[in-house]
Protein backbone atom coordinates (compact mmCIF):
# COMPACT_ATOMS: atom_id res chain seq x y z
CA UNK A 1 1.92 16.58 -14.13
CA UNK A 2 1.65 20.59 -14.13
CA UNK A 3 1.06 22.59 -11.03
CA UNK A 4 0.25 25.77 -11.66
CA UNK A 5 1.34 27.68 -8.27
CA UNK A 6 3.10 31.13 -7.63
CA UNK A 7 5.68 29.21 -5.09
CA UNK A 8 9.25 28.37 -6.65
CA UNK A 9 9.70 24.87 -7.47
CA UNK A 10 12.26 24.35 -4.40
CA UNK A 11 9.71 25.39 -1.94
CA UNK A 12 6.86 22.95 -3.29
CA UNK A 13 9.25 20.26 -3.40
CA UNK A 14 11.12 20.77 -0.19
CA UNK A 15 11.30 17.24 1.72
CA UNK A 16 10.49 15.40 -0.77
CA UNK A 17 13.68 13.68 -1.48
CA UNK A 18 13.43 12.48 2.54
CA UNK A 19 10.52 11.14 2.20
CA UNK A 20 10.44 7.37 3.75
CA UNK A 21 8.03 4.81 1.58
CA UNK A 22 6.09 1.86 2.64
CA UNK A 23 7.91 -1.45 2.22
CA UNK A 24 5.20 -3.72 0.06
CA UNK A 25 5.79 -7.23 -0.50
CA UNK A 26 3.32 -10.01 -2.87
CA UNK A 27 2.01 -12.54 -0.47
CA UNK A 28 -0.52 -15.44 -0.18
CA UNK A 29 -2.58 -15.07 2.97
CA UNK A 30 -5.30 -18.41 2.33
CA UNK A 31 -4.23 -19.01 -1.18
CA UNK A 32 -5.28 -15.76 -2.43
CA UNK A 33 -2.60 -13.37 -3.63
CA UNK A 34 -2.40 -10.31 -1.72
CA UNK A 35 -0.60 -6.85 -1.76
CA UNK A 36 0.99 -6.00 2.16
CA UNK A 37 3.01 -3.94 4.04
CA UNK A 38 5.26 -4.37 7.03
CA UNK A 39 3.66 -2.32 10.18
CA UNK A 40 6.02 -0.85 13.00
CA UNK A 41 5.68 -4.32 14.96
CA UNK A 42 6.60 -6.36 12.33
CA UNK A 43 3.48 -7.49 11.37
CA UNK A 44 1.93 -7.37 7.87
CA UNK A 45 -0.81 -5.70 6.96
CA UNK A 46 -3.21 -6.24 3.81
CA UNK A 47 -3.08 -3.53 1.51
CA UNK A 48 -4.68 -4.59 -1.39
CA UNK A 49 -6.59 -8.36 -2.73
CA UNK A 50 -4.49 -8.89 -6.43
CA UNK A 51 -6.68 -11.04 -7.66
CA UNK A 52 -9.08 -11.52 -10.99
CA UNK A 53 -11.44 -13.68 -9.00
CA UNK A 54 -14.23 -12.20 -7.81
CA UNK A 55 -14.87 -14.74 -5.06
CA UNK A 56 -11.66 -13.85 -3.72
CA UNK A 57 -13.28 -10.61 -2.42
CA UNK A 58 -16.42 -11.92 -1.12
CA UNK A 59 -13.88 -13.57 1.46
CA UNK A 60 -14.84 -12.77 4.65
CA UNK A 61 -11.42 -14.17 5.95
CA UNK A 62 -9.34 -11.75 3.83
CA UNK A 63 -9.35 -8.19 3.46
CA UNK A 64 -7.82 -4.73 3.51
CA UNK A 65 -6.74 -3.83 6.55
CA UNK A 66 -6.23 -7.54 7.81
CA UNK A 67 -3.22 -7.82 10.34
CA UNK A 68 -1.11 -11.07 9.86
């Protein structure tokens, strides 16, 4: 990636190495495979459905955003 910018390299990237991620694990919530993370309360949360079946996202009982 290029970004064209008149600030020095040090000053766009300043932080970045402190940066804290997301901890995402593969799970199964009702036998459908499904991308989460860990919230503050220890809880997961649905991120994303990983699935090639398109029934799995006409699921009302799983979906982005779900807290387990």
């Amino acid at each position: 990636m290029i970004l064209w910018t008149p600030l020095p390299a040090e000053q766009v990237l300043a932080g970045l190495d402190r940066q804290e991620y997301p901890s995402y694990e593969s799970i199964s919530v009702a036998g459908i495979p499904v991308l989460a993370e860990r919230t503050a309360d220890c809880k997961k949360r649905v991120v994303r459905i990983n699935s090639s079946d398109l029934s799995h996202y006409l699921n009302q009982d799983v979906y982005p955003g779900l807290i387990i």
